[in-house]
PDB file of N, CA and C in Angstrom:
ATOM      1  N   UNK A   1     110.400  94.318  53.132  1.00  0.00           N
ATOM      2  CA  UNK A   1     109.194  95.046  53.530  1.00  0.00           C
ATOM      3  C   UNK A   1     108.946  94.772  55.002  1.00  0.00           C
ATOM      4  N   UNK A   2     108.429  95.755  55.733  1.00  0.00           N
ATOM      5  CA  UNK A   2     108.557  95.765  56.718  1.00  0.00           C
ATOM      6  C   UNK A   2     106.881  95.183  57.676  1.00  0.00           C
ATOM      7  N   UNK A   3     106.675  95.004  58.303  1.00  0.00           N
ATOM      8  CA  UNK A   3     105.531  94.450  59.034  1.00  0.00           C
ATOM      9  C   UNK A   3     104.470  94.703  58.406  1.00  0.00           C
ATOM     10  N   UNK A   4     104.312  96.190  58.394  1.00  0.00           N
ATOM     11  CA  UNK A   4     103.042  96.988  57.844  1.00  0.00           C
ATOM     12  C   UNK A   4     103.276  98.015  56.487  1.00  0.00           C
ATOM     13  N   UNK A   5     104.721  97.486  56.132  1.00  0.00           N
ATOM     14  CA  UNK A   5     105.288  98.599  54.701  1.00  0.00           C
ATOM     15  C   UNK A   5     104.320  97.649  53.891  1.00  0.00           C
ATOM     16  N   UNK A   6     103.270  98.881  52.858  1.00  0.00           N
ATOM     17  CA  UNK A   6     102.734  98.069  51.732  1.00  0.00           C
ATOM     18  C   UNK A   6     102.992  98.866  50.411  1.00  0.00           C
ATOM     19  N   UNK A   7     103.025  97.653  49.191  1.00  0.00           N
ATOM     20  CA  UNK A   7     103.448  98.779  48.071  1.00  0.00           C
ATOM     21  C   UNK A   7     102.200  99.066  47.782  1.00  0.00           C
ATOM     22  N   UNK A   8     102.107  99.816  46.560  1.00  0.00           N
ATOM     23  CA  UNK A   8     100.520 100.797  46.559  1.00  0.00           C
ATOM     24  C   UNK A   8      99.521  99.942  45.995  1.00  0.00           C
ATOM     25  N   UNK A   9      99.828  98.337  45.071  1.00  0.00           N
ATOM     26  CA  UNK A   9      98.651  97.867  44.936  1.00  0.00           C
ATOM     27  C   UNK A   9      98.298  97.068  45.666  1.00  0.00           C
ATOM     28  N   UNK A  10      99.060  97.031  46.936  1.00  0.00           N
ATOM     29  CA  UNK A  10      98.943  96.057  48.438  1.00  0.00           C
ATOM     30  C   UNK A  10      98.502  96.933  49.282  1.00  0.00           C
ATOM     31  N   UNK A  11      98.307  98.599  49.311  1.00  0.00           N
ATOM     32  CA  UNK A  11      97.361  99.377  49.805  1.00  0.00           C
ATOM     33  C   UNK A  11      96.280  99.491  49.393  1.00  0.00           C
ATOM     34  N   UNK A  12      96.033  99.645  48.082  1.00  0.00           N
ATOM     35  CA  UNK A  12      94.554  99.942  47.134  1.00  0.00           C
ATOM     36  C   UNK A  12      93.852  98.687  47.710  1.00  0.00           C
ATOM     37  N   UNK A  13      94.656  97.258  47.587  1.00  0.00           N
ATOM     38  CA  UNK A  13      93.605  95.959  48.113  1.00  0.00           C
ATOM     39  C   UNK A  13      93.275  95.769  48.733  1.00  0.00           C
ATOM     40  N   UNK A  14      93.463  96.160  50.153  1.00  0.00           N
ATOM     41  CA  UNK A  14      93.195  96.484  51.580  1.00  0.00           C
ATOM     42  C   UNK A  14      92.533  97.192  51.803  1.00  0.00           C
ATOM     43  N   UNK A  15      92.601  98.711  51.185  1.00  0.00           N
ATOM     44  CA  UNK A  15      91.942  99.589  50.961  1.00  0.00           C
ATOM     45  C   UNK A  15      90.252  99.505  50.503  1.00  0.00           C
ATOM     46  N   UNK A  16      89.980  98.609  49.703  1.00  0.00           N
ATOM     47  CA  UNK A  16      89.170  97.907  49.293  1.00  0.00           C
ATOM     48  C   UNK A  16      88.537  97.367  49.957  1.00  0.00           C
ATOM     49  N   UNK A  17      89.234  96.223  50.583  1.00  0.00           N
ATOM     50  CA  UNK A  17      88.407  95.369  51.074  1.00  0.00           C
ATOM     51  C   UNK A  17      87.860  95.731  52.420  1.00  0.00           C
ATOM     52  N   UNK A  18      88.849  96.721  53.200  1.00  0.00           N
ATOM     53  CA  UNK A  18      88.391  97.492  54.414  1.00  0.00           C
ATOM     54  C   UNK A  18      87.224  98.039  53.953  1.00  0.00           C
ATOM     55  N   UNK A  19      86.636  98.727  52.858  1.00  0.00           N
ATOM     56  CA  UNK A  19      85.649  99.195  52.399  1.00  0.00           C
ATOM     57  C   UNK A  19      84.522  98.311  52.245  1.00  0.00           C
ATOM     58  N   UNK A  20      84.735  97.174  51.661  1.00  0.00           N
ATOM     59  CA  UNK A  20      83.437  95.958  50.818  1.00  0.00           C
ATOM     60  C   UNK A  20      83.625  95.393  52.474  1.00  0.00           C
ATOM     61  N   UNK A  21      84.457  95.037  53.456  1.00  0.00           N
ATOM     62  CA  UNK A  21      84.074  93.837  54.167  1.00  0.00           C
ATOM     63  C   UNK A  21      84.939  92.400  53.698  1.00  0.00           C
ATOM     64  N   UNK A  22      83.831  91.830  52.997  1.00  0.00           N
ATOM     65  CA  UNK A  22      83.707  90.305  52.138  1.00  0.00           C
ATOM     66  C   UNK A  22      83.589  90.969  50.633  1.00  0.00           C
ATOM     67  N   UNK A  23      84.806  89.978  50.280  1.00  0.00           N
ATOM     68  CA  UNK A  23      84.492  90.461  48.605  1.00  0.00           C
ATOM     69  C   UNK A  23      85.199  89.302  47.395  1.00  0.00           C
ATOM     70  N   UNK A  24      84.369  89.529  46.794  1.00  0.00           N
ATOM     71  CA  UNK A  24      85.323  87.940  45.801  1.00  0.00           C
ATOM     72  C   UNK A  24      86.682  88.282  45.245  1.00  0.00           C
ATOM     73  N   UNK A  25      87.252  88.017  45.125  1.00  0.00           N
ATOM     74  CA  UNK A  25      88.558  88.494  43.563  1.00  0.00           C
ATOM     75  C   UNK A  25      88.071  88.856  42.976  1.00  0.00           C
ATOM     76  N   UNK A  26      87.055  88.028  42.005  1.00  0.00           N
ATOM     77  CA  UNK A  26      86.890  88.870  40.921  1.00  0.00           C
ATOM     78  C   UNK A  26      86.426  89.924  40.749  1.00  0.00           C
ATOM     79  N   UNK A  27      85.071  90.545  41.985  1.00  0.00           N
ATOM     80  CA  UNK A  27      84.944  91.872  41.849  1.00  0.00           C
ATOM     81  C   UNK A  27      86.365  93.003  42.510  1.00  0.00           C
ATOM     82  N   UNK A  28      86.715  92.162  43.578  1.00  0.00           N
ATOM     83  CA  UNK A  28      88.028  93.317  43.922  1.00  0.00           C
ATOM     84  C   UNK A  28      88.827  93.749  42.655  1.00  0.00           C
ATOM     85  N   UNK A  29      89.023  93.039  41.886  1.00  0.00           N
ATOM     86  CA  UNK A  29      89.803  93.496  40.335  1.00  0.00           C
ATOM     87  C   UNK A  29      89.330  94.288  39.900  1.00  0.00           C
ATOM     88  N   UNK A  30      87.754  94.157  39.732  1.00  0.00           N
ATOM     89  CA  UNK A  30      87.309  94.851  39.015  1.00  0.00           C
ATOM     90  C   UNK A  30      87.286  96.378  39.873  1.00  0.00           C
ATOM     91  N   UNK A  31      87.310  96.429  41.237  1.00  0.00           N
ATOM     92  CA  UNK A  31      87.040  97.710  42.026  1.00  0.00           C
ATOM     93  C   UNK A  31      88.588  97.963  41.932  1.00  0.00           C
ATOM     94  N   UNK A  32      89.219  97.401  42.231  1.00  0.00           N
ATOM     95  CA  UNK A  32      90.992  98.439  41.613  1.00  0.00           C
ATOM     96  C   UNK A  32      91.278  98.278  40.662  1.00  0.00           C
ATOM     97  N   UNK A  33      90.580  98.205  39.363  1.00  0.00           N
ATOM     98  CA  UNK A  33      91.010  98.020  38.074  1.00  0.00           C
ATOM     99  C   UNK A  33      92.727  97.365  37.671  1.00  0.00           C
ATOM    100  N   UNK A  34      92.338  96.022  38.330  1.00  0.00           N
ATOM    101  CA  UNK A  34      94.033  95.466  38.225  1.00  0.00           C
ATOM    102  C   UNK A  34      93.193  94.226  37.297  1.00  0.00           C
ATOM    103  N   UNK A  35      94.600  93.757  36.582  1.00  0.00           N
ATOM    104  CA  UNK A  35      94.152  92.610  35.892  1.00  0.00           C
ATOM    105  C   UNK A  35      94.249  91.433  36.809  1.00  0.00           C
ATOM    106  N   UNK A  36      93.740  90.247  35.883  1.00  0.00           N
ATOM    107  CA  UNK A  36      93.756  88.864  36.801  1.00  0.00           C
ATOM    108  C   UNK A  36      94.819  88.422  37.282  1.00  0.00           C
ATOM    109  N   UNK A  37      95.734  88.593  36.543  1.00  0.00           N
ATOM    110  CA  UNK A  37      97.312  87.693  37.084  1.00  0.00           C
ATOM    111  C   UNK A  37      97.919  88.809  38.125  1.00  0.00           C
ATOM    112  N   UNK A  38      97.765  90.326  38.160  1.00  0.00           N
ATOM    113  CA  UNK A  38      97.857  91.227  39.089  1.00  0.00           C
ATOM    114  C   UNK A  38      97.446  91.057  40.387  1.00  0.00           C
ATOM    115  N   UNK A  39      96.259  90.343  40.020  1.00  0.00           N
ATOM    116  CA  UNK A  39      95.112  90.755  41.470  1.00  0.00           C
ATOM    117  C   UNK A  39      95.979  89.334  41.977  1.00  0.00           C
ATOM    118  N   UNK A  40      96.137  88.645  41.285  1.00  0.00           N
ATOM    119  CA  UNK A  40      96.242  87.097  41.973  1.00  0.00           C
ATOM    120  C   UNK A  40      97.292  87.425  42.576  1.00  0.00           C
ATOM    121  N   UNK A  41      98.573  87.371  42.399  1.00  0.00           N
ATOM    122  CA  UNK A  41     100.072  87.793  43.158  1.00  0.00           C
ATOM    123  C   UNK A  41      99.858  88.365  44.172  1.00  0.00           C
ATOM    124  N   UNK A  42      98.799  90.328  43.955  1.00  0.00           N
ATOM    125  CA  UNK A  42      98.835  90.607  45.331  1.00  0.00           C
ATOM    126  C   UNK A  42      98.118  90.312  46.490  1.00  0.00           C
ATOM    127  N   UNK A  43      97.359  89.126  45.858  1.00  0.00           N
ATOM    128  CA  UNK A  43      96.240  88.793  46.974  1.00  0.00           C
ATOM    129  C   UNK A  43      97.457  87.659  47.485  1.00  0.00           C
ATOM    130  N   UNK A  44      97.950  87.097  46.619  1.00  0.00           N
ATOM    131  CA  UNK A  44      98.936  85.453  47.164  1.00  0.00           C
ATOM    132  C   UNK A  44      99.765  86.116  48.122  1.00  0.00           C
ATOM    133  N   UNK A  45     100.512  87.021  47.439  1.00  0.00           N
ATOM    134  CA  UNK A  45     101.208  87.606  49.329  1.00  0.00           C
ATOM    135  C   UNK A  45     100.982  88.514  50.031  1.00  0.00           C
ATOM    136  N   UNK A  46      99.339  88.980  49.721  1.00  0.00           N
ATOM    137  CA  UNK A  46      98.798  89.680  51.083  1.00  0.00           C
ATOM    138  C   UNK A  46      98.445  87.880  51.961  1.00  0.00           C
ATOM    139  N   UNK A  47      98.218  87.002  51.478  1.00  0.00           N
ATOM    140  CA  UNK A  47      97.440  85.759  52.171  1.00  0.00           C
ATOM    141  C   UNK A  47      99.293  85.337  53.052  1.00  0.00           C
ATOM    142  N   UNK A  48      99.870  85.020  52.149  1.00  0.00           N
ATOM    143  CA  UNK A  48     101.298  84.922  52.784  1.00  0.00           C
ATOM    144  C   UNK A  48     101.607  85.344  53.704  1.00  0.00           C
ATOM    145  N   UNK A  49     101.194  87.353  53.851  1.00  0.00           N
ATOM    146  CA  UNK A  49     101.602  87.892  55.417  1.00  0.00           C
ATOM    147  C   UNK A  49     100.566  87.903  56.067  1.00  0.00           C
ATOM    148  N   UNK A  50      99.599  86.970  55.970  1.00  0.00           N
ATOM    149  CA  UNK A  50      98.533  86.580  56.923  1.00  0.00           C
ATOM    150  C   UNK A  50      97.960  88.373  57.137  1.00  0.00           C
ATOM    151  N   UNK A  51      97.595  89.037  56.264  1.00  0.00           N
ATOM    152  CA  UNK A  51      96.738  90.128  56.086  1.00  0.00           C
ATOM    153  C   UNK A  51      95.315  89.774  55.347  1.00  0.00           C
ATOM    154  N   UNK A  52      95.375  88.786  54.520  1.00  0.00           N
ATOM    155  CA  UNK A  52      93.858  88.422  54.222  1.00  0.00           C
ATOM    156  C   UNK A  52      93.625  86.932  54.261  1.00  0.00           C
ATOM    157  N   UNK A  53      92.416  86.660  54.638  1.00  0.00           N
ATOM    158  CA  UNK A  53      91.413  85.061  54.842  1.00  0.00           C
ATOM    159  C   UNK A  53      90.906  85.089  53.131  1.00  0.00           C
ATOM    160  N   UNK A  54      91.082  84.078  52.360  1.00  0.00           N
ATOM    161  CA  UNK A  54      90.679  83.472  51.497  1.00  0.00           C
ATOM    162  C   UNK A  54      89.811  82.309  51.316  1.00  0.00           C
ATOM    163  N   UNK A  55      88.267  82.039  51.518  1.00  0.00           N
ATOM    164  CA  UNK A  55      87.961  80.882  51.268  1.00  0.00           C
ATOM    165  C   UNK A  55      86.796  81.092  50.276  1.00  0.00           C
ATOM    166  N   UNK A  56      86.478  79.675  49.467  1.00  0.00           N
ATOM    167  CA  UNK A  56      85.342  79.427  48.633  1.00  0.00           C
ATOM    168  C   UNK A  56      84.076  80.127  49.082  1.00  0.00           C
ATOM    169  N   UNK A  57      83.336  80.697  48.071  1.00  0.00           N
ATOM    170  CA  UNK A  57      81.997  81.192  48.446  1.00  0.00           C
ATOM    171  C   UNK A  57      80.980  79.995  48.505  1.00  0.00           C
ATOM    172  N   UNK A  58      80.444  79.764  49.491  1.00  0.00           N
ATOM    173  CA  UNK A  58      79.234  78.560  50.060  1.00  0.00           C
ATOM    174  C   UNK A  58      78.209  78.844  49.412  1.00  0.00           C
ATOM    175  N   UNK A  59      78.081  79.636  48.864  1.00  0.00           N
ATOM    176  CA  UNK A  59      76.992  79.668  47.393  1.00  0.00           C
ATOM    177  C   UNK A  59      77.942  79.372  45.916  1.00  0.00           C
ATOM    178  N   UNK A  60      78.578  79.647  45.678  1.00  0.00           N
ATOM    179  CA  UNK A  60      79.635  78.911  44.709  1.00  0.00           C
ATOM    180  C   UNK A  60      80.971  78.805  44.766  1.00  0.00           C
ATOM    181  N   UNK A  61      80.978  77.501  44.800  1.00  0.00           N
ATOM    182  CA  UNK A  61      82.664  76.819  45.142  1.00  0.00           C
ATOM    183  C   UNK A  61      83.904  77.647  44.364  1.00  0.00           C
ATOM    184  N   UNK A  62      83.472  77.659  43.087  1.00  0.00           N
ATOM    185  CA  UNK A  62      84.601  78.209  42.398  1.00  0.00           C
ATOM    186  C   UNK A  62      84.589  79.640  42.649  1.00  0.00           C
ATOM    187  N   UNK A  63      84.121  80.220  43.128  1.00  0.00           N
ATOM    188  CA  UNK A  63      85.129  81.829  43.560  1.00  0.00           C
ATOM    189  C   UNK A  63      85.021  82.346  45.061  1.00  0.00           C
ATOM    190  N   UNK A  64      86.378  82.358  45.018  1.00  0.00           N
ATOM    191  CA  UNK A  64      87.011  82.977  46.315  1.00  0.00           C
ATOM    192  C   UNK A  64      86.759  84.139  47.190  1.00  0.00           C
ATOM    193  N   UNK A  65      86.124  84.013  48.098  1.00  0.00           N
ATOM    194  CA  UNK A  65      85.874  85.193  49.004  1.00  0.00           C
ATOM    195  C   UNK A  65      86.894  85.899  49.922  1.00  0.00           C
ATOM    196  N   UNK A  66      87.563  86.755  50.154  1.00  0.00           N
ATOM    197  CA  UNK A  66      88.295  87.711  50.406  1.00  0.00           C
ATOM    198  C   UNK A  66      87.776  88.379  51.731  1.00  0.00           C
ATOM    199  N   UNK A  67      88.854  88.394  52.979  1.00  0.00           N
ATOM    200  CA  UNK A  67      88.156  88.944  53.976  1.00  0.00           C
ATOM    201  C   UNK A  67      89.553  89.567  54.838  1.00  0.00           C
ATOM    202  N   UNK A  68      89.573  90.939  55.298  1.00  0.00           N
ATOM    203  CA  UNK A  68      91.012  90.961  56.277  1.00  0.00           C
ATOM    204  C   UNK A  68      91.273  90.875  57.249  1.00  0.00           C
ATOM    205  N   UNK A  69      92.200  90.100  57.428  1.00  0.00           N
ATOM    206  CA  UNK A  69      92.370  89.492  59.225  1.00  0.00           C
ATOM    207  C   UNK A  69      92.696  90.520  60.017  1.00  0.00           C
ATOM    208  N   UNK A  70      93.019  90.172  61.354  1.00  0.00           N
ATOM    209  CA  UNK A  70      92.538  91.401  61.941  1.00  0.00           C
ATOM    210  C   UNK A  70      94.272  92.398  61.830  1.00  0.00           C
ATOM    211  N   UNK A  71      95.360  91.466  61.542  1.00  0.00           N
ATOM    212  CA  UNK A  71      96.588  91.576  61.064  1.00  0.00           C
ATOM    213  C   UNK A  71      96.856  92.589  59.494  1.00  0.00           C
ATOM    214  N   UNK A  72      95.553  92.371  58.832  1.00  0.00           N
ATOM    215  CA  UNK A  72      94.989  93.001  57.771  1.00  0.00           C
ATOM    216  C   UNK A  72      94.742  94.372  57.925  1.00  0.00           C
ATOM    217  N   UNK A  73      93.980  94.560  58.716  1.00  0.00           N
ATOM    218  CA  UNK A  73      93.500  95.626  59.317  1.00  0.00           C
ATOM    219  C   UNK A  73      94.168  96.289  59.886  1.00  0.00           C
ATOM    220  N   UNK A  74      94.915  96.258  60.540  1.00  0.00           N
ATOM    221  CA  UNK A  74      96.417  96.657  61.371  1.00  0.00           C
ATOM    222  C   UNK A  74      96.710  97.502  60.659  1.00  0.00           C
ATOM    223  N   UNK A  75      97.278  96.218  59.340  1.00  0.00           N
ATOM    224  CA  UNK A  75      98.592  97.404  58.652  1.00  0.00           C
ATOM    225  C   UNK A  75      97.567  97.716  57.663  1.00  0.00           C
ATOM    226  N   UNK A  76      96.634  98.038  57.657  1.00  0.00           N
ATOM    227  CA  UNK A  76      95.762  99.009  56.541  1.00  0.00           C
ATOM    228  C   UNK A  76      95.735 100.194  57.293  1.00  0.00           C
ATOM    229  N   UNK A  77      94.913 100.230  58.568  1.00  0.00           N
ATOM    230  CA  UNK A  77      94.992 101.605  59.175  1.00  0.00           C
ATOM    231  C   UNK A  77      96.579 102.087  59.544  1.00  0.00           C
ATOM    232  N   UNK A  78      97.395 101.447  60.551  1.00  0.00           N
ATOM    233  CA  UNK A  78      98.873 101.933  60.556  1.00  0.00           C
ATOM    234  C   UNK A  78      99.408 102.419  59.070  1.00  0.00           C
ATOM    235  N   UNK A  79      98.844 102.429  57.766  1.00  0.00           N
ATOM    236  CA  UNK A  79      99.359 102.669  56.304  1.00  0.00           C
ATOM    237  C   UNK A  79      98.459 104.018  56.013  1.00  0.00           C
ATOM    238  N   UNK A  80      97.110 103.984  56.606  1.00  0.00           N
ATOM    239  CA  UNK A  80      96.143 105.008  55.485  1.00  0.00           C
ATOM    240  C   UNK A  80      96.511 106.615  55.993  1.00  0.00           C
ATOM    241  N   UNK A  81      97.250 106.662  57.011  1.00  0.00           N
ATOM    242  CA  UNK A  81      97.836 108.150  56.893  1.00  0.00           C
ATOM    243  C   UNK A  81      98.657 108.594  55.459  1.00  0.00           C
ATOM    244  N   UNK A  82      99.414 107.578  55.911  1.00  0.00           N
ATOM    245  CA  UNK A  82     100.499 107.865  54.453  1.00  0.00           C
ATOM    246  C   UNK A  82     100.207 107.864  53.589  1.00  0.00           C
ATOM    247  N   UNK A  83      98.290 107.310  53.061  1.00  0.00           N
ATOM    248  CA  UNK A  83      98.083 107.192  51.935  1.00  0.00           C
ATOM    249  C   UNK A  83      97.531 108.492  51.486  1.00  0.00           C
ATOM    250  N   UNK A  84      97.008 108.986  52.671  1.00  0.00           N
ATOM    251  CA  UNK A  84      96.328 110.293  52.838  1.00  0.00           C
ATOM    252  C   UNK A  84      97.372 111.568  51.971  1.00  0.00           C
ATOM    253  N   UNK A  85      98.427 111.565  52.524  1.00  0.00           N
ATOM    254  CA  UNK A  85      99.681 112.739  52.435  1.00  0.00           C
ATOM    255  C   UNK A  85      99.872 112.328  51.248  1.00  0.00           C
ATOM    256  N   UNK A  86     100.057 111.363  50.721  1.00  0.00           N
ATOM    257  CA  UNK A  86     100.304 111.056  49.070  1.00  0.00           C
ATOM    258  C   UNK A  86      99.145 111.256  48.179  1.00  0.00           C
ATOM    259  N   UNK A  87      97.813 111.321  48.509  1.00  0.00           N
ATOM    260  CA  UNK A  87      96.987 112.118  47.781  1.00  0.00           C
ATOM    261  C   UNK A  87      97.150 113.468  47.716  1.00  0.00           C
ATOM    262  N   UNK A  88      97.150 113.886  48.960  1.00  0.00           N
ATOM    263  CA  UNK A  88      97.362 115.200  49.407  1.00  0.00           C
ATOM    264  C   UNK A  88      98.324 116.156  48.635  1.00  0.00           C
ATOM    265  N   UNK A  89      99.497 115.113  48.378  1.00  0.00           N
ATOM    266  CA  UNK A  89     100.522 115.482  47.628  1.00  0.00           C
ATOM    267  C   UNK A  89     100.214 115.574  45.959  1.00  0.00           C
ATOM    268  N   UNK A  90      99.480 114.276  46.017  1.00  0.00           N
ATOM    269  CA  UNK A  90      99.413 114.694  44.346  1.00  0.00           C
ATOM    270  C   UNK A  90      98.610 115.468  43.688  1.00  0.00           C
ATOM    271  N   UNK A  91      97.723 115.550  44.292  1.00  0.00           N
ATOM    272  CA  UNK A  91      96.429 116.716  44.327  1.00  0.00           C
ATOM    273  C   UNK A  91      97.215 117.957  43.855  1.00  0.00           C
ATOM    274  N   UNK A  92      98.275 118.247  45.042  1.00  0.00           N
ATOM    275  CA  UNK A  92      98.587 120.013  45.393  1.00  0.00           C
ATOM    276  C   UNK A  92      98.673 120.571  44.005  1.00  0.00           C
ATOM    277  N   UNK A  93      99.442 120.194  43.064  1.00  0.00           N
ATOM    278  CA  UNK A  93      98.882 121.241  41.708  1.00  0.00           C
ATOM    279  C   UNK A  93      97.793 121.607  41.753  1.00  0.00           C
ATOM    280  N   UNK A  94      96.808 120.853  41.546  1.00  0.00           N
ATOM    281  CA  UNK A  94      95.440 121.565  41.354  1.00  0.00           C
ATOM    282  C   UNK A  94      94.811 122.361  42.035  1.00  0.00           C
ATOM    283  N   UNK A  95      94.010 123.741  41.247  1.00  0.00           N
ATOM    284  CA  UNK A  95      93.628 124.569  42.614  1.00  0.00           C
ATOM    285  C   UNK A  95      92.360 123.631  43.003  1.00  0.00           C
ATOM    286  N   UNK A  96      91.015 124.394  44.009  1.00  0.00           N
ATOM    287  CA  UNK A  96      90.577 123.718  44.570  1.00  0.00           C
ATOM    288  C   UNK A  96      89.296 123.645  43.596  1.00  0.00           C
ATOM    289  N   UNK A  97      88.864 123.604  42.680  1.00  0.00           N
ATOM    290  CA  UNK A  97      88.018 123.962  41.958  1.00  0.00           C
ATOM    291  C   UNK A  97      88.710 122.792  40.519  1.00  0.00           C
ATOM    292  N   UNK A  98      89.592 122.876  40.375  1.00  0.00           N
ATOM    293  CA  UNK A  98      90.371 121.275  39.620  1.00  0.00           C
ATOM    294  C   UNK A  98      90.152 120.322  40.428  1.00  0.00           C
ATOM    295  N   UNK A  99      90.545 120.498  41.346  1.00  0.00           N
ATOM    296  CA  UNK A  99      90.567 118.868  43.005  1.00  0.00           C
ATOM    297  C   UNK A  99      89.066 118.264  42.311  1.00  0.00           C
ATOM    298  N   UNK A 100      88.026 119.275  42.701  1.00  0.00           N
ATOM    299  CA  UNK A 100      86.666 118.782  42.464  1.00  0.00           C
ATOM    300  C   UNK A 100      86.103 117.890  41.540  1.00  0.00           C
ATOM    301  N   UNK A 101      86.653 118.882  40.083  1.00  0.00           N
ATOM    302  CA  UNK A 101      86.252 118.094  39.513  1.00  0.00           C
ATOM    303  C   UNK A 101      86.620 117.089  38.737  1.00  0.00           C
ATOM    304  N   UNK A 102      88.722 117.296  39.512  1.00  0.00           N
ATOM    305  CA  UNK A 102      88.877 115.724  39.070  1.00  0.00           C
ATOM    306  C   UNK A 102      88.524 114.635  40.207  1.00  0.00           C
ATOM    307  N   UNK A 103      87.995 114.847  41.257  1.00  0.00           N
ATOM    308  CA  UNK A 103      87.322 113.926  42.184  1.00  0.00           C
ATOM    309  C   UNK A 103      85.963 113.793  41.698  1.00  0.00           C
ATOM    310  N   UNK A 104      84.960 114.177  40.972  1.00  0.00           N
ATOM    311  CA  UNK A 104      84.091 113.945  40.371  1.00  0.00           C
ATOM    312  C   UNK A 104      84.114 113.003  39.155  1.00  0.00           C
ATOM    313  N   UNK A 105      85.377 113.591  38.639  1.00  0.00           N
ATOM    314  CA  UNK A 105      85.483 112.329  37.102  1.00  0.00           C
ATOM    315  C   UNK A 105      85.834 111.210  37.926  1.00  0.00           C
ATOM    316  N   UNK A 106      87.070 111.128  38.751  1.00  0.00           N
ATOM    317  CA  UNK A 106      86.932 109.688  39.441  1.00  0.00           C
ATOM    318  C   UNK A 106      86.228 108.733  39.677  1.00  0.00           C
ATOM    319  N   UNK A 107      84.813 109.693  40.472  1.00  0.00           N
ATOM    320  CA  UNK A 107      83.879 108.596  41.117  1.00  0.00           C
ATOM    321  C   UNK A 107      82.796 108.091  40.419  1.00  0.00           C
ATOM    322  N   UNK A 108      82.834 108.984  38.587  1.00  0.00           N
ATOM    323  CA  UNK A 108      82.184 108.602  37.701  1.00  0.00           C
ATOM    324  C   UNK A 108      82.787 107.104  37.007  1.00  0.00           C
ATOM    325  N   UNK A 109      84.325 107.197  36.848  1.00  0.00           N
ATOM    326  CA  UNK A 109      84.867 106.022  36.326  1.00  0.00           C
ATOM    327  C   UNK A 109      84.516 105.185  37.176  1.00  0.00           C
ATOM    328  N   UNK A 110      84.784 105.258  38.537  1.00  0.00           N
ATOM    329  CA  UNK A 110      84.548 104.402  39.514  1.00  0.00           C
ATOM    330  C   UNK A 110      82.906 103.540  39.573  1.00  0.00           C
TER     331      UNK A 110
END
């Protein structure tokens, strides 16, 4: 993998957290619907390529706060074109009146 090559649940997490800021694990799981042993791996080697800061929350020790370095950030924006064209792409079946309202059921699950 290359500097800023991410696979897609090493985009969604970034993706994320570019969104929240500061965010624990355990809610980031819950906002990309990945399980625990999922979330853990891709957070262990997003922390590995020094793309995210991990430390204890100072209101409670036991869970981990989540933050992206600025190396984080990098390869999130250098990535979110491509993430763009791959929606874009998967969308294209649908006419524009499907798009809607499967972007509506989305942000209901969501």
């Amino acid at each position: 993998i290359g500097t800023h090559q991410l696979t897609p649940t090493q985009f969604a997490t970034l993706a994320k957290i570019y969104d929240e800021g500061t965010v624990s694990q355990n809610r980031l799981g819950r906002l990309t619907a990945m399980d625990p042993a999922t979330m853990q791996g891709v957070i262990a080697r997003l922390v590995d390529r020094g793309f995210l800061d991990r430390a204890a929350d100072p209101g409670d020790r036991r869970r981990a706060l989540l933050r992206l370095t600025e190396a984080g950030r990098a390869a999130f924006l250098a990535s979110a074109p491509n993430g763009k064209v791959i929606s874009k792409e998967t969308l294209a079946p649908l006419d524009a009146k499907e798009r809607a309202a499967f972007m509506r059921l989305l942000a209901k699950l969501a």
